[in-house]
Protein backbone atom coordinates (compact mmCIF):
# COMPACT_ATOMS: atom_id res chain seq x y z
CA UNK A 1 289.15 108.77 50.31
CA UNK A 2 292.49 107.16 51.43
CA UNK A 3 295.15 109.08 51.68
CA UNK A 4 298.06 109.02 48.78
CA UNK A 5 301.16 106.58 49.94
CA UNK A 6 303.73 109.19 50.90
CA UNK A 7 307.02 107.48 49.31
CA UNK A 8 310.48 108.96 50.65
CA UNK A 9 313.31 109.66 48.35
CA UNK A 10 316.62 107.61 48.24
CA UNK A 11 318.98 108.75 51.35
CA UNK A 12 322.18 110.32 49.98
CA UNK A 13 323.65 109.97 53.50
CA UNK A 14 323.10 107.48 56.16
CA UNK A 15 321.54 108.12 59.27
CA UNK A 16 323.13 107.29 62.91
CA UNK A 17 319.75 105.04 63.60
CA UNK A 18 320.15 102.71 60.78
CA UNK A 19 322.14 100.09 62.61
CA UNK A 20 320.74 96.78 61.76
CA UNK A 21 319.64 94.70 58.89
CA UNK A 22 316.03 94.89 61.20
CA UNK A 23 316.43 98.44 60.95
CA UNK A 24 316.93 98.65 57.33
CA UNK A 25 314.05 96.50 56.43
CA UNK A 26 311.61 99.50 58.58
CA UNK A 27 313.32 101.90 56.40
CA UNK A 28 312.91 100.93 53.02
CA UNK A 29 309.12 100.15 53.49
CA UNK A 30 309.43 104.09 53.63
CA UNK A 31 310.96 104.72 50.06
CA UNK A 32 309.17 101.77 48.13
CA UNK A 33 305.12 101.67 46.72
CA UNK A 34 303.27 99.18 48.60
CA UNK A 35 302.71 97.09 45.50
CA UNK A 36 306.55 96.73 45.18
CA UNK A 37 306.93 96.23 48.66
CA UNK A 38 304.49 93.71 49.03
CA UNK A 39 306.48 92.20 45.64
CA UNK A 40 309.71 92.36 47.66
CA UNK A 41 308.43 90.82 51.21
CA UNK A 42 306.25 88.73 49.87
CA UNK A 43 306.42 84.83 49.07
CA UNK A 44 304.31 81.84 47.56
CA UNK A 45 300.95 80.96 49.11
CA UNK A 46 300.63 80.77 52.71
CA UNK A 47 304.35 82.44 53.36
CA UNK A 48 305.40 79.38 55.75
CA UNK A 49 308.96 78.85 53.64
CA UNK A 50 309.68 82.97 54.06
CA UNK A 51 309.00 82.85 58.02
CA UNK A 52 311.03 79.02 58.25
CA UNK A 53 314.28 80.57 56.31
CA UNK A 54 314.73 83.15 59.20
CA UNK A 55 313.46 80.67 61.71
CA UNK A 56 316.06 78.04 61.01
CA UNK A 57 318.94 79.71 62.85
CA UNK A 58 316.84 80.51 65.52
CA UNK A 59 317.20 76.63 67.07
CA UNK A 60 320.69 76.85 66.88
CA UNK A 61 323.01 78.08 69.47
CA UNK A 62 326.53 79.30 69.68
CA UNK A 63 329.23 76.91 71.72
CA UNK A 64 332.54 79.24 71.77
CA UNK A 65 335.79 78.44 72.25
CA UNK A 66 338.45 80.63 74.39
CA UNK A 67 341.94 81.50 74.56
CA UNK A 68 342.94 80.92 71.38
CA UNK A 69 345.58 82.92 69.40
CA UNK A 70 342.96 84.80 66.69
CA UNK A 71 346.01 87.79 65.85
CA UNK A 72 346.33 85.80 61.88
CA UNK A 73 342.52 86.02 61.96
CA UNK A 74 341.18 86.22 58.29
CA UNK A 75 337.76 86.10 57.01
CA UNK A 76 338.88 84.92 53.40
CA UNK A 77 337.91 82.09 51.68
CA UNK A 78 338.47 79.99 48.19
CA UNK A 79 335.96 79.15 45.71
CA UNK A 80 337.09 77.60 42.09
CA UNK A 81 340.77 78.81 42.66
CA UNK A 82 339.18 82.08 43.25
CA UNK A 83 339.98 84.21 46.63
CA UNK A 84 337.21 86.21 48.44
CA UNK A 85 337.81 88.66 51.28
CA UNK A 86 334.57 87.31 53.06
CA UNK A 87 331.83 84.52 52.42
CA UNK A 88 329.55 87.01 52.10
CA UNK A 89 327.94 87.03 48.39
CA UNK A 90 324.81 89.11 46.87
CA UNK A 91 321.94 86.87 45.24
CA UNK A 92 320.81 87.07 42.10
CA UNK A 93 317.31 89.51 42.08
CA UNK A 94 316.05 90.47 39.03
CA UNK A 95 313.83 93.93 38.03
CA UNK A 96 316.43 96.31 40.62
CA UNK A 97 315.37 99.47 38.84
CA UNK A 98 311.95 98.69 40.93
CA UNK A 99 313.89 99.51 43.75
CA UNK A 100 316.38 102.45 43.01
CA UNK A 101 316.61 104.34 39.39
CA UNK A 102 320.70 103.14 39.53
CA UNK A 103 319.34 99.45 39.85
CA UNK A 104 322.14 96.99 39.65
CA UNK A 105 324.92 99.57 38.86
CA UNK A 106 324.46 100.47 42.26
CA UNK A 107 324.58 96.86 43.45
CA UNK A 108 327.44 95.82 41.71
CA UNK A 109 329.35 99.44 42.84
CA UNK A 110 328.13 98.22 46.69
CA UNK A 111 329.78 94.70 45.95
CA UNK A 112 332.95 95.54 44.30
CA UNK A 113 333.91 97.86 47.08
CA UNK A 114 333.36 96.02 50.10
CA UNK A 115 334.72 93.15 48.27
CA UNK A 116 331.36 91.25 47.88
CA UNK A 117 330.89 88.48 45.36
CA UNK A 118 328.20 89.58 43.26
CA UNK A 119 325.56 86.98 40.71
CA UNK A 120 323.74 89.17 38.13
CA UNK A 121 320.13 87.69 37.42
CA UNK A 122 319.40 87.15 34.22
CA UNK A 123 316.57 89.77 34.53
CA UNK A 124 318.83 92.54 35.26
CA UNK A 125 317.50 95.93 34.01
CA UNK A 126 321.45 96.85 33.71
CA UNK A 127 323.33 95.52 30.86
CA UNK A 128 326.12 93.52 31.99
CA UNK A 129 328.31 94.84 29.71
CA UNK A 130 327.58 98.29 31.52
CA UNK A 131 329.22 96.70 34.85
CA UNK A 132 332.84 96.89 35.65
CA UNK A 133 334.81 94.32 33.20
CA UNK A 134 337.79 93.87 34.79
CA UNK A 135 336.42 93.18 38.41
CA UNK A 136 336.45 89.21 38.85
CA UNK A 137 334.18 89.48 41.96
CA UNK A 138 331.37 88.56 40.11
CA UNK A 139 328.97 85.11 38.38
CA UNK A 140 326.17 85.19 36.08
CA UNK A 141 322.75 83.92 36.95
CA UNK A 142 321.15 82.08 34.21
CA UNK A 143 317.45 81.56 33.45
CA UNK A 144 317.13 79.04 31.28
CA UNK A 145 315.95 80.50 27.94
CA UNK A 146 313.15 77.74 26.65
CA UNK A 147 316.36 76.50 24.31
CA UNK A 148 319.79 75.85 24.32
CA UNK A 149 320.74 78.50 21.94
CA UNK A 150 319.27 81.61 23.26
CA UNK A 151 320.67 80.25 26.53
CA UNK A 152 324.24 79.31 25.18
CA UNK A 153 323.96 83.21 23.76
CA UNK A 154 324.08 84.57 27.51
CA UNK A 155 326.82 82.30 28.83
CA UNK A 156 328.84 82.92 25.94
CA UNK A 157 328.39 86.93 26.59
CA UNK A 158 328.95 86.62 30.37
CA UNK A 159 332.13 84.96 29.96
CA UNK A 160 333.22 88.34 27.59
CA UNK A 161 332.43 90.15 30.10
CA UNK A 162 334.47 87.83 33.05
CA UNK A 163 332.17 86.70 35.04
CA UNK A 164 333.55 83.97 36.80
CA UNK A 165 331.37 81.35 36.90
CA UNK A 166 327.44 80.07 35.53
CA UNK A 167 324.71 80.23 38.27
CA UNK A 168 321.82 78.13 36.65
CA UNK A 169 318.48 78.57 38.88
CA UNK A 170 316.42 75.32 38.24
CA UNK A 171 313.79 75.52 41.21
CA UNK A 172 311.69 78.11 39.38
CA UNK A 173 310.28 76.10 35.91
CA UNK A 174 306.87 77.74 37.03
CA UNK A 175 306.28 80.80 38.96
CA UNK A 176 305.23 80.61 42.41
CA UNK A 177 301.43 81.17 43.77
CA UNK A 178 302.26 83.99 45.36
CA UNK A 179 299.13 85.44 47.33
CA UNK A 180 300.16 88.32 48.05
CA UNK A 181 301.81 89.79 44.89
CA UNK A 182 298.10 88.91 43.31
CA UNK A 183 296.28 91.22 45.99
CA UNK A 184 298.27 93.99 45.29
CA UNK A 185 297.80 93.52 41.38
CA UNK A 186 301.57 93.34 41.40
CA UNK A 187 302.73 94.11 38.10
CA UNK A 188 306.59 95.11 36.47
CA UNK A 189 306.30 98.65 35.68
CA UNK A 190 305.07 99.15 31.87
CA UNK A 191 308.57 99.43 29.41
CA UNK A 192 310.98 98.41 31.98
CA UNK A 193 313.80 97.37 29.90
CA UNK A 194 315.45 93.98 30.31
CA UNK A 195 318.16 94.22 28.02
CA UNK A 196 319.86 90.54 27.77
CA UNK A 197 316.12 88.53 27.84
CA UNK A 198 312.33 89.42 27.99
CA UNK A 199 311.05 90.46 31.38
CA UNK A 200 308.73 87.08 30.90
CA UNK A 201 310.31 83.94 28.43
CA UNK A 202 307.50 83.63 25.73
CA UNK A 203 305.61 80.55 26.39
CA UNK A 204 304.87 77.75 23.22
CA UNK A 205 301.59 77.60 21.41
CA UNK A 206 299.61 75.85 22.93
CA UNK A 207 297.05 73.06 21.07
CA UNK A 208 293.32 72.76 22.68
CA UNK A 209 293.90 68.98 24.04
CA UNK A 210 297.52 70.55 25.63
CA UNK A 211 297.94 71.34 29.54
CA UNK A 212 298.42 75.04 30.06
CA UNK A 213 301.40 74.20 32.74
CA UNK A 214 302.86 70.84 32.19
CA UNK A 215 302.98 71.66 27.77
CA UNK A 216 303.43 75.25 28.51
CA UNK A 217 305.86 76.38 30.83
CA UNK A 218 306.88 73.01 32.08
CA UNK A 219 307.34 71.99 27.85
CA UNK A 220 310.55 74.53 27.87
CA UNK A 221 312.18 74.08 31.58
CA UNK A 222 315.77 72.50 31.58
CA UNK A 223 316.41 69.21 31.97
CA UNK A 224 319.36 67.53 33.17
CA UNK A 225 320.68 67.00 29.16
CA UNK A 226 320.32 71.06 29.17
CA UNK A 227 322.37 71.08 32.19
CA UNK A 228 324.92 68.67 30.64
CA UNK A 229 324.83 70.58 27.33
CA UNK A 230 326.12 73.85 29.41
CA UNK A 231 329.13 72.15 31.59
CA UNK A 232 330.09 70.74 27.87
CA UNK A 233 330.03 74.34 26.13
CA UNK A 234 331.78 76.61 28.46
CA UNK A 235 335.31 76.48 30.05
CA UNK A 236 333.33 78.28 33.53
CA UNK A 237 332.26 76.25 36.60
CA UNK A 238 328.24 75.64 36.54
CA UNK A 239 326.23 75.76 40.03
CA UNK A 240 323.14 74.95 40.00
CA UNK A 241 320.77 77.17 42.27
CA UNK A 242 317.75 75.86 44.33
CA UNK A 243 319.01 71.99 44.51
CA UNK A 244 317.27 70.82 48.02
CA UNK A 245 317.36 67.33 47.82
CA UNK A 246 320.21 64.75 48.37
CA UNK A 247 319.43 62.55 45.44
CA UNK A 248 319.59 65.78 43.05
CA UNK A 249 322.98 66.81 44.68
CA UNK A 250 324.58 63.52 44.01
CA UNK A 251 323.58 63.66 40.34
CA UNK A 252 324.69 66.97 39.89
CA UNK A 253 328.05 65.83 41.23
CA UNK A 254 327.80 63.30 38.89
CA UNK A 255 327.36 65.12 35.80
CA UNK A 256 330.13 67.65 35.95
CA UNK A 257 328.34 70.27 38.30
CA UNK A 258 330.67 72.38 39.91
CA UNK A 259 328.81 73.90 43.01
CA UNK A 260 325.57 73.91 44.47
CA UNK A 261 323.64 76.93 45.89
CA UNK A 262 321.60 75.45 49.03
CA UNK A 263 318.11 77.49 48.59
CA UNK A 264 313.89 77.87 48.26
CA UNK A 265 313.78 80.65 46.27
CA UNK A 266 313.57 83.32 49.32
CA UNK A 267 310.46 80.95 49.88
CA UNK A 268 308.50 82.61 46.56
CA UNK A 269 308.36 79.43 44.43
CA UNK A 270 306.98 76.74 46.18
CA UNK A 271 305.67 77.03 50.31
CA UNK A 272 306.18 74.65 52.76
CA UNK A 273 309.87 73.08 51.26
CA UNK A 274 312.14 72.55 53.27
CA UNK A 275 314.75 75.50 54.97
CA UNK A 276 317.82 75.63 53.34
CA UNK A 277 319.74 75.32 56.92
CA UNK A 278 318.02 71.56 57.25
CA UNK A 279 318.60 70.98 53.18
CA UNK A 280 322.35 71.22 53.51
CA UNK A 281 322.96 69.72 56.41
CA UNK A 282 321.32 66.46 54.24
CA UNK A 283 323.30 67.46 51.14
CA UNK A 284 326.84 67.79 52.60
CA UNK A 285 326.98 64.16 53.60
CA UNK A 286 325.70 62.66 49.90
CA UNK A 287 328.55 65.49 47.78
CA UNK A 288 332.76 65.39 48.28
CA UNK A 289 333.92 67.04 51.10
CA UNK A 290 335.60 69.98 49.47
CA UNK A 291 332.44 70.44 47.00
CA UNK A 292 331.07 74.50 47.23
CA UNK A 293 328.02 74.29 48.91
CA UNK A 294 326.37 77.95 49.14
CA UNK A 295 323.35 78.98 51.73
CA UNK A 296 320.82 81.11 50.10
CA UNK A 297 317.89 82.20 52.47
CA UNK A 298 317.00 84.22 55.91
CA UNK A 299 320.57 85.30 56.49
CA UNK A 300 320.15 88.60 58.76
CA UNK A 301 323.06 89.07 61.29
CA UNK A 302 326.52 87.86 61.55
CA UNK A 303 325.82 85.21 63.90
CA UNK A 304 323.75 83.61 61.17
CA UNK A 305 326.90 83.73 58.80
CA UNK A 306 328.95 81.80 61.31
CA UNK A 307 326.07 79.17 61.84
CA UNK A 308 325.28 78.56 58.18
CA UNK A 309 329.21 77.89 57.51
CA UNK A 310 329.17 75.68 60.54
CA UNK A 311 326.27 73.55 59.03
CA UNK A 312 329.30 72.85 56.29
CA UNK A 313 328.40 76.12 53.86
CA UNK A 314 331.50 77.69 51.69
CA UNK A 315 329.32 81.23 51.48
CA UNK A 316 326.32 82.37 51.70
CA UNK A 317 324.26 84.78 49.69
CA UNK A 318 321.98 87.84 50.88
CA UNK A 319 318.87 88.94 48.89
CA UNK A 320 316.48 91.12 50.47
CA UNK A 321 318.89 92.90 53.15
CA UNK A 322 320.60 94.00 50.24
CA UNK A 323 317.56 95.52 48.47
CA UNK A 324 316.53 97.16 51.89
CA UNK A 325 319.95 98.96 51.36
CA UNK A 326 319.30 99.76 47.80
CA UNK A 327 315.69 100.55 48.24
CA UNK A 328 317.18 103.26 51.24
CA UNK A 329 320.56 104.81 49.46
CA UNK A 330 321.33 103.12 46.41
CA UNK A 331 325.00 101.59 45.98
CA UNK A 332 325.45 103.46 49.67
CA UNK A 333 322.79 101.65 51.40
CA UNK A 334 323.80 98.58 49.82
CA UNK A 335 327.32 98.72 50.74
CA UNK A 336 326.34 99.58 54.12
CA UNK A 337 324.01 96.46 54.65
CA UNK A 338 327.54 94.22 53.93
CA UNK A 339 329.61 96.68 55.85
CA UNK A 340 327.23 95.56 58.98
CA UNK A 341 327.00 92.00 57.97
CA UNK A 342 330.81 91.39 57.11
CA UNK A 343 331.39 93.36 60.88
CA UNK A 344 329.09 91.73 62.58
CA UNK A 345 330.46 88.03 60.99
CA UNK A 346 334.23 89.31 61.90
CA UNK A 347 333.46 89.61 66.15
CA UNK A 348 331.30 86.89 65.74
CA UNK A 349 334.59 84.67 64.95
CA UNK A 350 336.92 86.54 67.28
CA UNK A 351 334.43 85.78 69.97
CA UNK A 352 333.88 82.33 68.85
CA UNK A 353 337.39 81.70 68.80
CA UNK A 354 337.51 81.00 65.55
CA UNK A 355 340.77 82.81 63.17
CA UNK A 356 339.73 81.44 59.81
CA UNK A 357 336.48 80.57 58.38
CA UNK A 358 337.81 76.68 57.53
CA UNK A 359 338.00 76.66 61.71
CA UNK A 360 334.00 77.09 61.53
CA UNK A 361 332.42 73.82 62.31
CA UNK A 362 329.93 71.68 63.69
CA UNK A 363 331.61 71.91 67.41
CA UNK A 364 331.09 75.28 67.53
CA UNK A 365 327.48 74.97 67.26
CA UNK A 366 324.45 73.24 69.51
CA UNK A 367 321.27 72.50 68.07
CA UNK A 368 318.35 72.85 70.29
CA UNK A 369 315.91 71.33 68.31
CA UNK A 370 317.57 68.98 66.22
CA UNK A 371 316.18 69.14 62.76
């Protein structure tokens, strides 16, 4: 008989060894069920898009500059009118409380004290009324409801509760094929609460001659009227999230879009698409030079920070290094994960040269293998 999975309790202190984002990933295999951990790690089909998204900053190498003056040196950076301390933001991830019982109370705790920019998913188990009001370090992610009223509903209550700006995720109509979530017989645990939408958006009825995914799921995805309807009903800038393509960057520009969040999904929605290192450097030639253009994916050291804004990003976001943290020590873990990050990223510029982030570009970078 195998032996039971010995699971390790959240850390209520960090330990010396715990250095690295590398290291934190080892830990938390330790505290999590392998069904959630295989949920966490895991991506659609064969994986490729997961291994690409760390692989992308590999080919790139580091050209710095010397001598300069860095004693103004400032990691800060504007977004909307809005300051940030660093560039470094936490993703959206749904279902936290899979992770640690404080779920994204911890999170947002993390974020608001290491001055993190954080986007609530939509699936949050913690009701966003329950997170700090008056701190303005933070956007709502929005899945798209099946309808424009239900999803009008969360905007409206997200911008009670000041979040700061719309995050709509449109590269998810359809769940992934995810391999290895199905091997593990992955499944949310039974009563989880999702307070501000179902933990799955009930599908239409369908009719015998109807196709289960192009008149089921596919039937109540957004379209770009839904987007339009949005931009036209709240006072908030609107990103869109998961835009990889030029032509879809140019007509969100074109329709009132206010930013653009550069990513696959972590690679869990559809394998083989392109990194999102490769996707912006297409997209920042086809939007306005000053447009926000955020990296989401394989982000994992400081160095990759500095790249990613060299490749013409305004931020980037972190998903999985942060949910190593939580998965270790709650809003501790997690604040240590950008505590590492936002260090490493800081000597990364002084030794680049570099004494503001708008200093970070293209000539401070050399690309191997050009993409």
């Amino acid at each position: 008989m195998a032996e039971a999975q010995q699971i390790l309790a959240p850390l209520t202190q960090i330990p010396a060894y715990l250095q690295t984002i590398a290291d934190y990933e080892i830990q938390a295999q330790k505290h999590l069920p392998d069904m959630v951990w295989h949920y966490l790690q895991g991506g659609a089909m064969d994986e490729q898009s997961v291994r690409n998204n760390l692989q992308q900053f590999q080919n790139i190498q580091l050209v710095p500059r010397l001598l300069n003056d860095l004693t103004q040196g400032s990691t800060e950076i504007e977004i909307f009118g809005q300051k940030f301390p660093h560039p470094i933001f936490l993703a959206p991830i749904g279902h936290q409380q899979q992770f640690h019982p404080d779920a994204e109370a911890a999170t947002a705790l993390a974020a608001e004290v290491l001055g993190s920019n954080m986007l609530l998913s939509t699936f949050t188990n913690t009701d966003m009324r329950h997170l700090k009001q008056e701190n303005p370090l933070k956007w709502f992610q929005l899945y798209w409801q099946g309808d424009r009223e239900k999803s009008l509903a969360l905007v409206r209550l997200a911008e009670q509760q000041n979040f700061k700006a719309i995050v709509i995720t449109v590269d998810s109509p359809h769940t992934g094929i995810r391999d290895r979530e199905r091997r593990v017989f992955f499944q949310l645990p039974e009563g989880m609460q999702h307070p501000h939408t179902p933990a799955h958006i009930p599908l239409p009825e369908l009719e015998a001659h109807q196709h289960p995914v192009f008149n089921g799921l596919m039937q109540i995805a957004p379209k770009w009227a839904d987007i339009e309807f949005i931009i036209a009903n709240t006072d908030l800038p609107v990103i869109l999230k998961g835009v990889l393509h030029p032509l879809d960057a140019k007509k969100a520009v074109e329709i009132g879009v206010q930013g653009l969040i550069i990513s696959n999904h972590g690679g869990r929605v559809l394998d083989t698409s392109i990194s999102p290192l490769k996707a912006l450097e297409r997209i920042k030639v086809v939007v306005p030079a000053d447009f926000p253009l955020l990296l989401d994916g394989g982000i994992r050291r400081g160095t990759d920070v500095f790249k990613a804004l060299a490749m013409g990003a305004s931020a980037v976001l972190i998903g999985r290094p942060a949910i190593y943290g939580l998965s270790v020590a709650g809003a501790l873990g997690v604040a240590h994960v950008l505590k590492i990050l936002k260090e490493e990223f800081e000597i990364t510029m002084a030794l680049m040269g570099t004494a503001t982030v708008k200093e970070i570009n293209k000539e401070y970078i050399f690309q191997d293998q050009p993409f």
